[in-house]
N, C-alpha and C. Protein backbone atom coordinates (compact mmCIF):
# COMPACT_ATOMS: atom_id res chain seq x y z
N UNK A 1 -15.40 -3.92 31.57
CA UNK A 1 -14.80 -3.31 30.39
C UNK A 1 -15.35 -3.99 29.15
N UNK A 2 -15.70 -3.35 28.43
CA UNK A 2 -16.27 -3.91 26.70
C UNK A 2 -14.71 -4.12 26.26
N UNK A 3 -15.35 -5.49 25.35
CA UNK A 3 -14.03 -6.25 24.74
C UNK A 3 -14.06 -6.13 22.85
N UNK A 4 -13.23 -6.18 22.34
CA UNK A 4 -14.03 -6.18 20.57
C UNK A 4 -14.60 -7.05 20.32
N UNK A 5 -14.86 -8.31 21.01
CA UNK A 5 -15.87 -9.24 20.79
C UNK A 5 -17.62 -9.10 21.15
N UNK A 6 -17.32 -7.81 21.96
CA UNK A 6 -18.85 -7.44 22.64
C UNK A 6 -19.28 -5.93 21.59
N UNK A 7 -18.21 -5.31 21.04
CA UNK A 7 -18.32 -4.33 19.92
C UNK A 7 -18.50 -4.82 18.76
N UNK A 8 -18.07 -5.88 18.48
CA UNK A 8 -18.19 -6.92 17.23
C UNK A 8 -19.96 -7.44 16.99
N UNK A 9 -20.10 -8.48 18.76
CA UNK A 9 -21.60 -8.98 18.42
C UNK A 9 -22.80 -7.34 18.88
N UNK A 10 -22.62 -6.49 18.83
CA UNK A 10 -23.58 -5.21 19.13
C UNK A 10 -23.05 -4.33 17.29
N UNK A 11 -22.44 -4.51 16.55
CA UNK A 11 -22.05 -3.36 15.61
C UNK A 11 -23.01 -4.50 14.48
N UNK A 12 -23.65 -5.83 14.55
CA UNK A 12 -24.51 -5.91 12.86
C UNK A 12 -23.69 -6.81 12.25
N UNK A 13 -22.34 -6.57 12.22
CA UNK A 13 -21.65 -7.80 11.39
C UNK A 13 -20.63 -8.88 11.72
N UNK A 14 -20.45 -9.87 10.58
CA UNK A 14 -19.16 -10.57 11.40
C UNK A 14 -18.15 -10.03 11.85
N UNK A 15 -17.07 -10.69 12.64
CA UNK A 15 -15.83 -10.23 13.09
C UNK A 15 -14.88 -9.95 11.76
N UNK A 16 -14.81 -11.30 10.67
CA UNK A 16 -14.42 -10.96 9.52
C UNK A 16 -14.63 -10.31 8.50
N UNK A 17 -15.94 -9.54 8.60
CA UNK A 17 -16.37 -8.19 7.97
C UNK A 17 -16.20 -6.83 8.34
N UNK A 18 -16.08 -7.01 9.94
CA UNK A 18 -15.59 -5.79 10.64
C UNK A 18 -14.11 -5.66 10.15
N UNK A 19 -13.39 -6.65 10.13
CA UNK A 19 -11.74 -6.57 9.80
C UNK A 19 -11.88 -5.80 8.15
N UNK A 20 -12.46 -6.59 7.46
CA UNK A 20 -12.30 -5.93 6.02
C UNK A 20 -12.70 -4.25 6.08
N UNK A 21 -13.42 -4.12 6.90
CA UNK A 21 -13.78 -2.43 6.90
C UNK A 21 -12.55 -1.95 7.37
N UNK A 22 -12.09 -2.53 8.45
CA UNK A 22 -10.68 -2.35 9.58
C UNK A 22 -9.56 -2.16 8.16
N UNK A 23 -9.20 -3.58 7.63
CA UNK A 23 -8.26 -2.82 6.28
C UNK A 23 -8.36 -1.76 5.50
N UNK A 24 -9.78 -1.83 4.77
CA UNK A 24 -9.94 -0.74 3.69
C UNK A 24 -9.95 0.66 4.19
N UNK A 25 -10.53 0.95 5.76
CA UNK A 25 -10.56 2.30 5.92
C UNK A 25 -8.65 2.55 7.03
N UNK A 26 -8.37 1.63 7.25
CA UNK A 26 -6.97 1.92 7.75
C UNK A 26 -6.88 2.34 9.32
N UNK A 27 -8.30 1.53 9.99
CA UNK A 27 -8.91 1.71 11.01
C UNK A 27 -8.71 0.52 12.02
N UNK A 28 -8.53 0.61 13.35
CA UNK A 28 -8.18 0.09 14.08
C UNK A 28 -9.43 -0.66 14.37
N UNK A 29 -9.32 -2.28 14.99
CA UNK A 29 -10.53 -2.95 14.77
C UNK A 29 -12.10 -2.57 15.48
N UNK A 30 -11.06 -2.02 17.19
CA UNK A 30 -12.41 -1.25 17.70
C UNK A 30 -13.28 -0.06 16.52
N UNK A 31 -12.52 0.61 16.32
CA UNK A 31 -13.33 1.80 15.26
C UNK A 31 -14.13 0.88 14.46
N UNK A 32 -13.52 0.49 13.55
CA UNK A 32 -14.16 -0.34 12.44
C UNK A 32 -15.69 -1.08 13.42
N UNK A 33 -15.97 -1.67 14.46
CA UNK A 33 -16.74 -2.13 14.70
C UNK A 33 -18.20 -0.75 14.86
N UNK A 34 -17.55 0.84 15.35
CA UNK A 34 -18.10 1.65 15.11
C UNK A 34 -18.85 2.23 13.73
N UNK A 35 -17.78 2.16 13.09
CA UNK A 35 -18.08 2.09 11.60
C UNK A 35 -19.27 1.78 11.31
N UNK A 36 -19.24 0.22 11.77
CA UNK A 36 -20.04 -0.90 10.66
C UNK A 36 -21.43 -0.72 11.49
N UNK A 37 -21.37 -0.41 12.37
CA UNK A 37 -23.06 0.27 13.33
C UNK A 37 -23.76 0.78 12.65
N UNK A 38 -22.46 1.89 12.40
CA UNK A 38 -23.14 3.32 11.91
C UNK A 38 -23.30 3.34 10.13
N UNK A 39 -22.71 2.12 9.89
CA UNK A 39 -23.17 1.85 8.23
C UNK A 39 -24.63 0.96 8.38
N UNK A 40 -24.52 0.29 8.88
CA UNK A 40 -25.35 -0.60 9.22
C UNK A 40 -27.11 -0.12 9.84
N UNK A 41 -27.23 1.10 10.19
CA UNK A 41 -27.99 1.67 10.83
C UNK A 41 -28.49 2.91 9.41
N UNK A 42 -27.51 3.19 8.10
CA UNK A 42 -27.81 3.93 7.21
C UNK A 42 -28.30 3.72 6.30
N UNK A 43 -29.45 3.81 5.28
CA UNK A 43 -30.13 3.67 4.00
C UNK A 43 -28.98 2.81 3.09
N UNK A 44 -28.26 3.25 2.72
CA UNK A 44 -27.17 2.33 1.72
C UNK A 44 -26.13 2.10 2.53
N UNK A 45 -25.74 1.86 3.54
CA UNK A 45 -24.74 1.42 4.11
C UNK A 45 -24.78 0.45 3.92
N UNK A 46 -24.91 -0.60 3.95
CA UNK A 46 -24.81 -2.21 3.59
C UNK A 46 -24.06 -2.18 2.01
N UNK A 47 -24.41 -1.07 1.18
CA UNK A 47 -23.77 -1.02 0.01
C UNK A 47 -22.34 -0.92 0.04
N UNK A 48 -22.64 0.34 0.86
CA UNK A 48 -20.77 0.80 1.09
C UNK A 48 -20.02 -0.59 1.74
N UNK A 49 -20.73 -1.26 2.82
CA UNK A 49 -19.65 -2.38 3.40
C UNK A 49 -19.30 -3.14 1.81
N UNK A 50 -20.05 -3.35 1.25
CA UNK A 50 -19.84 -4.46 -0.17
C UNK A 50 -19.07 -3.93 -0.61
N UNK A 51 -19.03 -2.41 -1.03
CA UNK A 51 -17.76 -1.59 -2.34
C UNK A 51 -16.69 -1.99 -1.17
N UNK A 52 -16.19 -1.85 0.22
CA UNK A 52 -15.38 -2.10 0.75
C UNK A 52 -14.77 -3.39 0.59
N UNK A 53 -15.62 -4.13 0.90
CA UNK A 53 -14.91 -5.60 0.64
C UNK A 53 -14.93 -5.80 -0.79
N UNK A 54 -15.36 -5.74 -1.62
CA UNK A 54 -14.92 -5.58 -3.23
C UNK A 54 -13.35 -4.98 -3.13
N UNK A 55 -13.71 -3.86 -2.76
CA UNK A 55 -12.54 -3.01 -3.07
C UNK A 55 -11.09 -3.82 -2.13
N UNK A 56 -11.24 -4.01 -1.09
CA UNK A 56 -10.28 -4.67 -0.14
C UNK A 56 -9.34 -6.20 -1.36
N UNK A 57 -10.53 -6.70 -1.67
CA UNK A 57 -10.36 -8.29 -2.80
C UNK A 57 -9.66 -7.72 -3.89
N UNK A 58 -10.30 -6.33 -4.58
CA UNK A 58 -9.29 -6.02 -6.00
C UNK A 58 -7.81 -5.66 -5.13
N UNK A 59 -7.75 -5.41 -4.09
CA UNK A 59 -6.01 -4.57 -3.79
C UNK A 59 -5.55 -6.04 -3.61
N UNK A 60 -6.14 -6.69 -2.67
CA UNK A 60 -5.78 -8.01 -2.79
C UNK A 60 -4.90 -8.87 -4.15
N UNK A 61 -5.76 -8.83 -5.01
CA UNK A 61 -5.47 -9.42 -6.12
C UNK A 61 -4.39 -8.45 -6.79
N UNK A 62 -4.31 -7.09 -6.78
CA UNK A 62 -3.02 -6.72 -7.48
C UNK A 62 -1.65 -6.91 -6.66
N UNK A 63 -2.31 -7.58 -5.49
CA UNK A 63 -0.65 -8.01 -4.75
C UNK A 63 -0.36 -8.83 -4.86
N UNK A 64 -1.10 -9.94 -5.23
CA UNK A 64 -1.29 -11.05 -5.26
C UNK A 64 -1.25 -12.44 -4.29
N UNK A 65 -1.68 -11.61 -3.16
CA UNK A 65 -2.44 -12.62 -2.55
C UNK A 65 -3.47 -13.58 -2.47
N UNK A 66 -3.41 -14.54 -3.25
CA UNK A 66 -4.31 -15.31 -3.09
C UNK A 66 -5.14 -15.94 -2.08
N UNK A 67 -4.50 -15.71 -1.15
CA UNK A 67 -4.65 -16.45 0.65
C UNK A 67 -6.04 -15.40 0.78
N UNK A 68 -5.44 -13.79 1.20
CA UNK A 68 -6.25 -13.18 1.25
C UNK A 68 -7.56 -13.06 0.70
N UNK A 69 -7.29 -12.72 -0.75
CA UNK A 69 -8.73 -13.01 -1.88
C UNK A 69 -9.43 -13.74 -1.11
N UNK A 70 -8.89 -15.50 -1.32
CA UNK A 70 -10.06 -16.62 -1.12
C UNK A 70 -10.85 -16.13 0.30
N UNK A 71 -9.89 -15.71 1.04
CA UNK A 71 -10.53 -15.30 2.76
C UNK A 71 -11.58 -14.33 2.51
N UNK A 72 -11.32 -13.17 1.47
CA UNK A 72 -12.09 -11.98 1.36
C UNK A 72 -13.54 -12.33 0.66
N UNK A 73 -13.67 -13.57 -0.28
CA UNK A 73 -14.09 -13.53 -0.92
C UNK A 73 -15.18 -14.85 -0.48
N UNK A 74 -14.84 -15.02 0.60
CA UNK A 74 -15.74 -16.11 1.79
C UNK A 74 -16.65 -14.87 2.34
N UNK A 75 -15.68 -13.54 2.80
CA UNK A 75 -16.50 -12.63 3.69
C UNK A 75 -17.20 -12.46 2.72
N UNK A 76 -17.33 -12.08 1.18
CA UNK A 76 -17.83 -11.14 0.53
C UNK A 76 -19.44 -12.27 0.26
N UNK A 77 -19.03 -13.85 0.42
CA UNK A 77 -20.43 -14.44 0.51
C UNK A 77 -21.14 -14.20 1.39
N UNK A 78 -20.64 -14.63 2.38
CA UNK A 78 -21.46 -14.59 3.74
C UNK A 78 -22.28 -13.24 4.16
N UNK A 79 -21.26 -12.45 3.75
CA UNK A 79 -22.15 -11.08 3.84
C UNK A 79 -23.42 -10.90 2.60
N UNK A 80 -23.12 -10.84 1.70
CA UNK A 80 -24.16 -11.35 0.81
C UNK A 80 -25.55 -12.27 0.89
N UNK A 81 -25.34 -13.28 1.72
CA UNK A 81 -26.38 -13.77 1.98
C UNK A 81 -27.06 -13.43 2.99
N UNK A 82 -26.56 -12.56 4.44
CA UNK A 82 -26.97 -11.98 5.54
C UNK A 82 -27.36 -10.58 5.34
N UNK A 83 -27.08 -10.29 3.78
CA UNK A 83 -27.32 -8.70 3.72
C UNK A 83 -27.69 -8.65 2.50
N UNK A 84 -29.07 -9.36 1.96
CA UNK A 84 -29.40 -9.23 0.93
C UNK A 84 -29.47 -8.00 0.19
N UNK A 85 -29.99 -7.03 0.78
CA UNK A 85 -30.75 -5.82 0.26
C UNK A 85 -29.01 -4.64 -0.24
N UNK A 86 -27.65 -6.03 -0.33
CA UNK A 86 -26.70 -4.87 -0.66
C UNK A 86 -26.77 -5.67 -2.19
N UNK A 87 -26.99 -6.65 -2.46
CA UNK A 87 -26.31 -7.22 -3.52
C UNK A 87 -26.95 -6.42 -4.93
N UNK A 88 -25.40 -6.10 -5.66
CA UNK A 88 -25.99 -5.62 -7.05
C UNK A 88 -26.71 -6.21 -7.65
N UNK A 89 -27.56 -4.94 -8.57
CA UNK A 89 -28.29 -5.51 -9.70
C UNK A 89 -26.86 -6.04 -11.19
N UNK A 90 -26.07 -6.19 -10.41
CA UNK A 90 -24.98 -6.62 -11.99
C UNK A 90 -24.29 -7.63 -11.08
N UNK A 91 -23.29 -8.39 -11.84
CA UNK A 91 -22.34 -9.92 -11.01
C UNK A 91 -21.09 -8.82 -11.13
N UNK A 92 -20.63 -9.23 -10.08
CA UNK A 92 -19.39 -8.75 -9.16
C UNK A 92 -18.28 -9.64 -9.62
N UNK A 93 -18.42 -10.91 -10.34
CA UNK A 93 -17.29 -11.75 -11.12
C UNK A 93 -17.10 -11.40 -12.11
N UNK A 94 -16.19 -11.56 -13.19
CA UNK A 94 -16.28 -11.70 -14.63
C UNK A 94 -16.25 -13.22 -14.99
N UNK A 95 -16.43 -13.41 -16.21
CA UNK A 95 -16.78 -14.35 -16.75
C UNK A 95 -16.24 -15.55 -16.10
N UNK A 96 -14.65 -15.28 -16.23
CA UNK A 96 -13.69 -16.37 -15.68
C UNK A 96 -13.98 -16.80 -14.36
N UNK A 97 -14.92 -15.84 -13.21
CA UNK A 97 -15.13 -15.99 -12.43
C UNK A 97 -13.68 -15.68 -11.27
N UNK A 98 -12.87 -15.20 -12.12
CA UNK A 98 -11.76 -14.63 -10.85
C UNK A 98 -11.43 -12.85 -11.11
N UNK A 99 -11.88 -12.50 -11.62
CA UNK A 99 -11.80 -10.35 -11.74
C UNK A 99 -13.01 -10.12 -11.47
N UNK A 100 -12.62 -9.01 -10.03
CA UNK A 100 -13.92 -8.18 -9.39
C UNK A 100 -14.26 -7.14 -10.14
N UNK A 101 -15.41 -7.19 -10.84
CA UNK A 101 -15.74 -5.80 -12.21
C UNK A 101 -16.28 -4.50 -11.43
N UNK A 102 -16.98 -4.59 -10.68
CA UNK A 102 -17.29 -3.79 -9.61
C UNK A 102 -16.95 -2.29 -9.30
């Protein structure tokens, strides 16, 4: 039997990037590991995972979870550095370095 750890290392991304897709699309973690294949396998898909986890960090922050953010905002490096070809041509911080402009 395939486990989400064997859908996880075959779908392209971390486990904690698969989850952020898993929140933002309201998708159960197996799907989400489908998802991120099939983003992952598309011309700008690597983009869309970023607006996701962007987007996941701003809901974050109007709830005010901070716990979350800092967690989201670890994924939102790591993915960044493993997925160069998503990162904007603009900064995703504002000045203060804590509002996602995005």
């Amino acid at each position: 039997m395939i486990t989400l750890e064997d859908c996880v290392g075959l779908c392209g991304l971390t486990e904690e990037e698969v989850l952020a897709i898993a929140e933002h699309e309201h998708l159960p973690e197996i799907a989400a590991t489908a998802l991120a294949a099939y983003l992952s396998s598309q011309k700008h898909g690597t983009e869309k995972v970023l607006d996701m986890i962007v987007d996941d960090i701003r809901q974050a922050q109007i709830r005010g979870d901070k716990d979350h953010v800092v967690t989201l905002l670890h994924v939102l490096h790591h993915f960044l550095k493993t997925h160069p070809e998503a990162r904007p041509s603009h900064h995703l911080l504002g000045a203060s370095g804590s509002e996602i402009l995005v």
